[in-house]
PDB file of N, CA and C in Angstrom:
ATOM      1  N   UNK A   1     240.976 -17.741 -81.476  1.00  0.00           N
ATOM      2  CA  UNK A   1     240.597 -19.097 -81.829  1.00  0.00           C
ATOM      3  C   UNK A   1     241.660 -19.697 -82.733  1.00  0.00           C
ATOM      4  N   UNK A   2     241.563 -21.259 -82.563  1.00  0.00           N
ATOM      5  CA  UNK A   2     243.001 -21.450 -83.337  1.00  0.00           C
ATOM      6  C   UNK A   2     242.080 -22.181 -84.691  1.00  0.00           C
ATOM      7  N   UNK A   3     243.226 -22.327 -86.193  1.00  0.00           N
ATOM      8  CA  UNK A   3     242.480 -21.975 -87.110  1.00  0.00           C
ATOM      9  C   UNK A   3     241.901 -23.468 -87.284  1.00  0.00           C
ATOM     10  N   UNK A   4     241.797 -24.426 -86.170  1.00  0.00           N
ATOM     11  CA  UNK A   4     241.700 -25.997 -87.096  1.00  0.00           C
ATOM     12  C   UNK A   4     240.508 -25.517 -86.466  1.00  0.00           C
ATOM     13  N   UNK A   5     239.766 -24.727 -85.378  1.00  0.00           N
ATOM     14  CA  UNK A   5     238.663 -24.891 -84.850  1.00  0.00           C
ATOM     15  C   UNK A   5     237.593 -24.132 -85.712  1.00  0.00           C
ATOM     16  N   UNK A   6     238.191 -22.932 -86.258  1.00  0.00           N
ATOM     17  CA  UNK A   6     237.566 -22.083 -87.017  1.00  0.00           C
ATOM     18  C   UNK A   6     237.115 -22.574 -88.575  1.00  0.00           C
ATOM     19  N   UNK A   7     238.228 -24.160 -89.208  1.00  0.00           N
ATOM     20  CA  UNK A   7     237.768 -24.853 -90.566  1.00  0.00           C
ATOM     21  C   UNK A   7     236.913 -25.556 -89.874  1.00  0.00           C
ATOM     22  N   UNK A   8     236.720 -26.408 -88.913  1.00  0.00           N
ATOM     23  CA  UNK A   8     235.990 -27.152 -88.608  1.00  0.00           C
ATOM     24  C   UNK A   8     234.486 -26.668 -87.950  1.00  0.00           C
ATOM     25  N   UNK A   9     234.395 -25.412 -87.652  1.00  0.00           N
ATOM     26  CA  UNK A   9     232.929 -24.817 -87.864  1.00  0.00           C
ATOM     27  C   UNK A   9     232.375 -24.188 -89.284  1.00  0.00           C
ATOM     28  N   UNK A  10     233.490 -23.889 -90.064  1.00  0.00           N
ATOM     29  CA  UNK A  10     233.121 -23.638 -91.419  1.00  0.00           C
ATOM     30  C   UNK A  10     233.012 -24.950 -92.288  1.00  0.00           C
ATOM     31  N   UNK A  11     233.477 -25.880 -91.488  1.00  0.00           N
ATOM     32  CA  UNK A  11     232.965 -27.277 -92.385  1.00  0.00           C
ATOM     33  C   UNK A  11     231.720 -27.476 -91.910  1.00  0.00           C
ATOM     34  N   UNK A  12     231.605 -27.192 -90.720  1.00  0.00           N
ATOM     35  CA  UNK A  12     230.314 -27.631 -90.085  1.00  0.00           C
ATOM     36  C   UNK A  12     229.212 -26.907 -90.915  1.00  0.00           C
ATOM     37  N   UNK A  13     229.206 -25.901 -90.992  1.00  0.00           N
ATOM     38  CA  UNK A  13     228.458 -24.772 -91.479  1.00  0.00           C
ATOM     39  C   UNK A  13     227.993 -24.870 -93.297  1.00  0.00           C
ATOM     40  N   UNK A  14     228.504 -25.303 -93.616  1.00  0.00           N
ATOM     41  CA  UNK A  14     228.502 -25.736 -95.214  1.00  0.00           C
ATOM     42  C   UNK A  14     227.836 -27.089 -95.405  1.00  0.00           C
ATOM     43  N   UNK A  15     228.647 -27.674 -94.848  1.00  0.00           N
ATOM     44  CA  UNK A  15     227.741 -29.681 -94.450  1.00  0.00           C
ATOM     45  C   UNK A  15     225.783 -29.436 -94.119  1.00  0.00           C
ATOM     46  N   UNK A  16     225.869 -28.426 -92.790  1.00  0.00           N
ATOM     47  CA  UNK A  16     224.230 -28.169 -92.320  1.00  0.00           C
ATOM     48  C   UNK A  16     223.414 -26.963 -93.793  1.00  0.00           C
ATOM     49  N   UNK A  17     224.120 -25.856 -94.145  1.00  0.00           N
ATOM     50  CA  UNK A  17     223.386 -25.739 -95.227  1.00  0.00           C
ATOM     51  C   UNK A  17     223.387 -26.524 -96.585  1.00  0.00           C
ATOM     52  N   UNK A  18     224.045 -27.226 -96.874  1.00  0.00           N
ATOM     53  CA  UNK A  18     224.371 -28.551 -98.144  1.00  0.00           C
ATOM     54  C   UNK A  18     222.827 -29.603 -97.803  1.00  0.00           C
ATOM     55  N   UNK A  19     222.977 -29.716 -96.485  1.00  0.00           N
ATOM     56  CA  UNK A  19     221.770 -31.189 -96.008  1.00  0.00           C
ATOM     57  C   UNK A  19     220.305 -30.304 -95.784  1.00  0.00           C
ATOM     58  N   UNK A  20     220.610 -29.052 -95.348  1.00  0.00           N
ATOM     59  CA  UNK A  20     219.595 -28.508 -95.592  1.00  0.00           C
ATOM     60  C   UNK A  20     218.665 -28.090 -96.860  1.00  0.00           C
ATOM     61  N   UNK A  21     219.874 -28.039 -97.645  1.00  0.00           N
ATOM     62  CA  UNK A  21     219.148 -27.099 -98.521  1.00  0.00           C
ATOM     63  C   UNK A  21     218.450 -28.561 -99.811  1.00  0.00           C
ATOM     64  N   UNK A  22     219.558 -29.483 -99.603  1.00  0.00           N
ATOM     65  CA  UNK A  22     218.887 -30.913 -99.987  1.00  0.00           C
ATOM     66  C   UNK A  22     217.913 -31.388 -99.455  1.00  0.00           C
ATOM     67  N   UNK A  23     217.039 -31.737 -98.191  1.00  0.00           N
ATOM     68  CA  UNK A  23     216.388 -32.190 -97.702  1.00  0.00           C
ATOM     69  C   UNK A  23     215.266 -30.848 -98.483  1.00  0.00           C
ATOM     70  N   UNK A  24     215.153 -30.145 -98.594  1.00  0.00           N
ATOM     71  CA  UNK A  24     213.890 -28.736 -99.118  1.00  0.00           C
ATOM     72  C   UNK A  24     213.718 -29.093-100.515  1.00  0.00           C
ATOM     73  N   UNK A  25     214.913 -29.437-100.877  1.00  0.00           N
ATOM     74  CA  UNK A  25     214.481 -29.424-102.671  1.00  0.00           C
ATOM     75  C   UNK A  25     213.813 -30.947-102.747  1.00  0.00           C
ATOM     76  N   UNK A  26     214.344 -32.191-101.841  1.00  0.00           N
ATOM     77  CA  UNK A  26     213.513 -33.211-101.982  1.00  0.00           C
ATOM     78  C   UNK A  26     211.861 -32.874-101.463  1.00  0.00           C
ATOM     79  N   UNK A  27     211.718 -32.754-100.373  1.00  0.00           N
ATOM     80  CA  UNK A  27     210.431 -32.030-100.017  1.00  0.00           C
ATOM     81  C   UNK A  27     209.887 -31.438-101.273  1.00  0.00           C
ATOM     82  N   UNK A  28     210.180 -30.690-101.702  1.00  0.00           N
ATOM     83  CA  UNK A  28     209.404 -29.927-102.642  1.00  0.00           C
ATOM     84  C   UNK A  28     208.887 -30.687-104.085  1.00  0.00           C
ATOM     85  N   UNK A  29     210.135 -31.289-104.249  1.00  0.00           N
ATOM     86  CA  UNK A  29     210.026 -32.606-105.455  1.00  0.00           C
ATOM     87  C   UNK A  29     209.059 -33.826-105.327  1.00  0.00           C
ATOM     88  N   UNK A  30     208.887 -34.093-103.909  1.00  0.00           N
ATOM     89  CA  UNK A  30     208.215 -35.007-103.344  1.00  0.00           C
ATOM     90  C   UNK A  30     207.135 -34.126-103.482  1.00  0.00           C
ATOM     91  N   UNK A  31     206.601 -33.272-102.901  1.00  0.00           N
ATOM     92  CA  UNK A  31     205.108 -32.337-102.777  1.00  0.00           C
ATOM     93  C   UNK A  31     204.916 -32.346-104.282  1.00  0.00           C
ATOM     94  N   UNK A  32     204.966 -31.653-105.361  1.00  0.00           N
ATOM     95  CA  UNK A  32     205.089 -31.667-106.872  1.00  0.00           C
ATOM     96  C   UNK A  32     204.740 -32.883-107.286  1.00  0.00           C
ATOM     97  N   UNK A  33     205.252 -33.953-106.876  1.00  0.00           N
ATOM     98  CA  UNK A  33     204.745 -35.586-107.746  1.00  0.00           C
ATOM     99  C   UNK A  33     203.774 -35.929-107.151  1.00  0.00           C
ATOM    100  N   UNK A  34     203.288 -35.621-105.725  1.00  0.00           N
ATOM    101  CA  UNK A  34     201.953 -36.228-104.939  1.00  0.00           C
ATOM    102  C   UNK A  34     201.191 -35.135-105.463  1.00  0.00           C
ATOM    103  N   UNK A  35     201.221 -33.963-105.857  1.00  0.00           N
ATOM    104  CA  UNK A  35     200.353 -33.265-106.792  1.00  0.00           C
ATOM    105  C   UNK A  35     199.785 -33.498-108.159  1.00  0.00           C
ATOM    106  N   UNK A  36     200.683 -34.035-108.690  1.00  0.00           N
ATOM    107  CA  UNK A  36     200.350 -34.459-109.679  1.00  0.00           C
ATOM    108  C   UNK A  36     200.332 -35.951-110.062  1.00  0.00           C
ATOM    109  N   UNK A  37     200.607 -36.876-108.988  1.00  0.00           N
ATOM    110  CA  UNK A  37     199.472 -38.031-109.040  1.00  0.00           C
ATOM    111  C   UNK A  37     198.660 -37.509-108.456  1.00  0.00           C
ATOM    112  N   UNK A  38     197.744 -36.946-107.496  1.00  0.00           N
ATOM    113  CA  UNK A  38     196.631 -36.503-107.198  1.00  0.00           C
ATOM    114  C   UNK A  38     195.690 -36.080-108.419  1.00  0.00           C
ATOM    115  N   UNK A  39     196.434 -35.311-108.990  1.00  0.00           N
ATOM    116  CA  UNK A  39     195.817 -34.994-110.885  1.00  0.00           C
ATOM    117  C   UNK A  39     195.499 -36.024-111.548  1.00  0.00           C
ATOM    118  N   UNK A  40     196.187 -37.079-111.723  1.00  0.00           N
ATOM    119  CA  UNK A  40     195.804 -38.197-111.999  1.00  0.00           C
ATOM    120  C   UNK A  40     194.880 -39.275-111.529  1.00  0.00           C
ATOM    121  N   UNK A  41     195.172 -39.334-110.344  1.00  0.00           N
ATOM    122  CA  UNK A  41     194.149 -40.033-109.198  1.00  0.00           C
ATOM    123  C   UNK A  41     192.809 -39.426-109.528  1.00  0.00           C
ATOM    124  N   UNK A  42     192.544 -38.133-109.873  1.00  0.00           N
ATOM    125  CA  UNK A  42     191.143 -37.480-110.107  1.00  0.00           C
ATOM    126  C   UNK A  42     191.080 -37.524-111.321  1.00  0.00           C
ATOM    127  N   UNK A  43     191.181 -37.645-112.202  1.00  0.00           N
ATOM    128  CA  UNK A  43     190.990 -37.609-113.844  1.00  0.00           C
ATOM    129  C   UNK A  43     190.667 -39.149-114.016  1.00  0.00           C
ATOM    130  N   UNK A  44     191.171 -40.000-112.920  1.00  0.00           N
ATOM    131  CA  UNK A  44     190.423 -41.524-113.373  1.00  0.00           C
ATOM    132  C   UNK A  44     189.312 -41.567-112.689  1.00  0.00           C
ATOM    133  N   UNK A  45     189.059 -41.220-111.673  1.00  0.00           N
ATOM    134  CA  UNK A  45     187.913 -41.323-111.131  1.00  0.00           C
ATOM    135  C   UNK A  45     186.727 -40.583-111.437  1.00  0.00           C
ATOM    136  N   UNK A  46     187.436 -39.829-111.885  1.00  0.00           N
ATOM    137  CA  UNK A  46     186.348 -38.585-113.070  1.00  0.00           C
ATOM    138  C   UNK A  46     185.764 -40.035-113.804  1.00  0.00           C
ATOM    139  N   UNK A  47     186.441 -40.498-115.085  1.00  0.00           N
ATOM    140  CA  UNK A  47     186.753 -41.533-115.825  1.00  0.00           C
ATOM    141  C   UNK A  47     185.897 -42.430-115.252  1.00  0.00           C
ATOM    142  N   UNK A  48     185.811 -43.065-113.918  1.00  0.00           N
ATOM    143  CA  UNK A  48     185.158 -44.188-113.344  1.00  0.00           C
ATOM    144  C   UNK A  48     183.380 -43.348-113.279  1.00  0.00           C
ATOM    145  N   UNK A  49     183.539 -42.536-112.527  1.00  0.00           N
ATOM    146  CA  UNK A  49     182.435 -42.104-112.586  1.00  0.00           C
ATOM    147  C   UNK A  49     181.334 -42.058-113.742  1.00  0.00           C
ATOM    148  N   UNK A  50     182.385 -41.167-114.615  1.00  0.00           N
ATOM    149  CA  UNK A  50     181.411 -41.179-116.370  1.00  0.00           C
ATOM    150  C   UNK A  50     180.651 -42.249-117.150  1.00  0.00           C
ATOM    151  N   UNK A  51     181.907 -43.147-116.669  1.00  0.00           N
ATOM    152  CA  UNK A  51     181.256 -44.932-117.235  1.00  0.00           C
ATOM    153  C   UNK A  51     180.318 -45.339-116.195  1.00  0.00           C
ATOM    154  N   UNK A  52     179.792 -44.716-115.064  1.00  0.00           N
ATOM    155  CA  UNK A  52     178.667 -45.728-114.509  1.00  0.00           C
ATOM    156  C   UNK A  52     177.787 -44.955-114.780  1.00  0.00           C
ATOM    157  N   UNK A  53     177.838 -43.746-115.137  1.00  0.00           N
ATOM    158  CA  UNK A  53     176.527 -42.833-115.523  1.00  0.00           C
ATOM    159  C   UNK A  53     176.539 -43.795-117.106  1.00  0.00           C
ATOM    160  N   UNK A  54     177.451 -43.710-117.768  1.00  0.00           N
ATOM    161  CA  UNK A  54     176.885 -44.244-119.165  1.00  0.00           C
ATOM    162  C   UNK A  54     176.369 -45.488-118.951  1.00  0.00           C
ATOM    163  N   UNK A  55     176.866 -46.639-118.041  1.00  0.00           N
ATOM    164  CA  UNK A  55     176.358 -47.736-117.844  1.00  0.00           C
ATOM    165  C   UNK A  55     174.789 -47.713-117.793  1.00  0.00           C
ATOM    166  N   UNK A  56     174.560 -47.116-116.923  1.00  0.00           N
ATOM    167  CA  UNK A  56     173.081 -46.521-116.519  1.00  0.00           C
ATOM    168  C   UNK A  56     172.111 -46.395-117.548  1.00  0.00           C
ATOM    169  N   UNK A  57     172.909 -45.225-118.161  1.00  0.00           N
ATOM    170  CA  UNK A  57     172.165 -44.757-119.480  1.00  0.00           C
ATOM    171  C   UNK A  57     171.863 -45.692-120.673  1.00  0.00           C
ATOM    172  N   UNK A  58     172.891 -46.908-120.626  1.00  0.00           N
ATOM    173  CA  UNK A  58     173.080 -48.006-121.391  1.00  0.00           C
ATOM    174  C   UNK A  58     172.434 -48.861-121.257  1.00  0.00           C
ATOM    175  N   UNK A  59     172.184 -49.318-119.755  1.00  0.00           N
ATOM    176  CA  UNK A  59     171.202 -50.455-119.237  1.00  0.00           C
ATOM    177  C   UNK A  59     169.729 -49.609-119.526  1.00  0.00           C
ATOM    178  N   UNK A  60     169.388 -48.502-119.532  1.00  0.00           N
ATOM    179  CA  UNK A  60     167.836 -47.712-119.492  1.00  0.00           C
ATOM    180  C   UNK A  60     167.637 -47.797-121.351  1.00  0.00           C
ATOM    181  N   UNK A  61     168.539 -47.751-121.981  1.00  0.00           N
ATOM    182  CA  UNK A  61     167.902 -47.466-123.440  1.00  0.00           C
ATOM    183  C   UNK A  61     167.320 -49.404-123.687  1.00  0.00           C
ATOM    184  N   UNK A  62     168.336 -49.791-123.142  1.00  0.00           N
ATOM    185  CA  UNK A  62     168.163 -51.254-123.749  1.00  0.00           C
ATOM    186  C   UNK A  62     166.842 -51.800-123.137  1.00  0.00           C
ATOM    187  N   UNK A  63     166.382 -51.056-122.041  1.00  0.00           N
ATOM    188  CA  UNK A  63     165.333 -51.774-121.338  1.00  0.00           C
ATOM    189  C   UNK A  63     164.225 -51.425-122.310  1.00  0.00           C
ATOM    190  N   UNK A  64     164.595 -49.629-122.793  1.00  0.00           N
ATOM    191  CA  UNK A  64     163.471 -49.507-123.364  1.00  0.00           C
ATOM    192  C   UNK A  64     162.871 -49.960-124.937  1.00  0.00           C
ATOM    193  N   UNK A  65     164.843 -50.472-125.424  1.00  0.00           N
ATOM    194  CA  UNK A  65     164.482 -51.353-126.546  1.00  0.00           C
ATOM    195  C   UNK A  65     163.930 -52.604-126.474  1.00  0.00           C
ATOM    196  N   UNK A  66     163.998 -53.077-125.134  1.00  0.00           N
ATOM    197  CA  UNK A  66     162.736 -55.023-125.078  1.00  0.00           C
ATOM    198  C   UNK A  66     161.917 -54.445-124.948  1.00  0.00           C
ATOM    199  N   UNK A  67     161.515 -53.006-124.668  1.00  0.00           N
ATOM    200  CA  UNK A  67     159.730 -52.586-124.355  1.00  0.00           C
ATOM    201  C   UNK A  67     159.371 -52.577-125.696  1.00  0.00           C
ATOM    202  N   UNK A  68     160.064 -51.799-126.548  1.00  0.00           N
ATOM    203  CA  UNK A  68     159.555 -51.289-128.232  1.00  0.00           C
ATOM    204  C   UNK A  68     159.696 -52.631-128.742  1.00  0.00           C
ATOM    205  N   UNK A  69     160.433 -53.636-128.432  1.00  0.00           N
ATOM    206  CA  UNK A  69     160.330 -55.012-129.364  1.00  0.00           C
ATOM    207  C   UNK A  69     159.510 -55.264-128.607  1.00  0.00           C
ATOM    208  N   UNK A  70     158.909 -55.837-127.508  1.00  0.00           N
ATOM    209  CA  UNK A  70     157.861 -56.513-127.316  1.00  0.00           C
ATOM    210  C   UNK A  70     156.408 -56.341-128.117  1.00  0.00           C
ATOM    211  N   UNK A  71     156.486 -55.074-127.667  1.00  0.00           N
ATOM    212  CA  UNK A  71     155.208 -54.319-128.452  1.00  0.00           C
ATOM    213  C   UNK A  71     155.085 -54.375-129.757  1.00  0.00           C
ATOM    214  N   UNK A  72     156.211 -54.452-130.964  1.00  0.00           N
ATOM    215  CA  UNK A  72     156.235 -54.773-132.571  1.00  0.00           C
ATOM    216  C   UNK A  72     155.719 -56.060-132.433  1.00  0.00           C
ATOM    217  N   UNK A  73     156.135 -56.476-131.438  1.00  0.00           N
ATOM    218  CA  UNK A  73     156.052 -58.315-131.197  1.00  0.00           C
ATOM    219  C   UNK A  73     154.085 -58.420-131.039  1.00  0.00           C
ATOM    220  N   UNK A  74     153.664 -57.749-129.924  1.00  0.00           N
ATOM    221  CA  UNK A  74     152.387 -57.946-130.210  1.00  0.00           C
ATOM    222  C   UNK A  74     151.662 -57.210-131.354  1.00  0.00           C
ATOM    223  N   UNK A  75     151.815 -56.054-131.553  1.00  0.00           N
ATOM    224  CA  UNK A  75     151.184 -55.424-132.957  1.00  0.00           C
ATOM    225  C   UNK A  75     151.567 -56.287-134.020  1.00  0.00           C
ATOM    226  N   UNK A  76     152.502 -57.058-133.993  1.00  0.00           N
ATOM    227  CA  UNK A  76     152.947 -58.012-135.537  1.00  0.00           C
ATOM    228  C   UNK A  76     151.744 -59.644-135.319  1.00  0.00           C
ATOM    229  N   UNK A  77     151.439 -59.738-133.651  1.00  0.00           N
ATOM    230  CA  UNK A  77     150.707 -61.211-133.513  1.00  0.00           C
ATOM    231  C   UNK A  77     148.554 -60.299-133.908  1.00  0.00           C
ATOM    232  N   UNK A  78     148.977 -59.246-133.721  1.00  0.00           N
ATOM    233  CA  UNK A  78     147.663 -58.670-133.912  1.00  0.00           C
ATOM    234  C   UNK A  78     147.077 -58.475-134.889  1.00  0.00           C
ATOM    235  N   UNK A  79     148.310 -58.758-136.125  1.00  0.00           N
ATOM    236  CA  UNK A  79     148.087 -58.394-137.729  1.00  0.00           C
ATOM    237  C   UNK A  79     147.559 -59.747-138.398  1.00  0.00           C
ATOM    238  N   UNK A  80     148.369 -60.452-137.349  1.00  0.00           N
ATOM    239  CA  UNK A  80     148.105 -61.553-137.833  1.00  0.00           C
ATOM    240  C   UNK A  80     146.746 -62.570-137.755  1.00  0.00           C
TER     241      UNK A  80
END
């Protein structure tokens, strides 16, 4: 083989593992950040979730505070 053919498959050969081995480490870098926005993506929705249970819990105490004022409200017209 003559030697321009033999640099030019060893260029070849260096170029395909160089693009290879770049295209894997992006892949992997890319997989790693959609992991961990995924971590994030779930820790707010955790977050969303918690606040409609407290909402809940928030709207139920208050209902049951117009029940207890109503009722001072009539025991106070009953004293009277």
């Amino acid at each position: 083989m003559e030697p321009a053919i033999i640099s030019a498959l060893v260029a070849f050969a260096g170029s395909l593992t160089g693009t290879l081995a770049g295209i894997i480490t992006s892949s992997k870098l890319t997989d790693y950040r959609l992991k961990e926005l995924e971590k994030r993506v779930d820790k707010h929705n955790s977050l969303v979730e918690r606040m409609y249970g407290l909402e809940d819990r928030v709207n139920l105490h208050e209902e049951k505070l117009r029940s207890a004022d109503h009722r001072l409200g009539l025991l106070e017209e009953d004293i009277k």
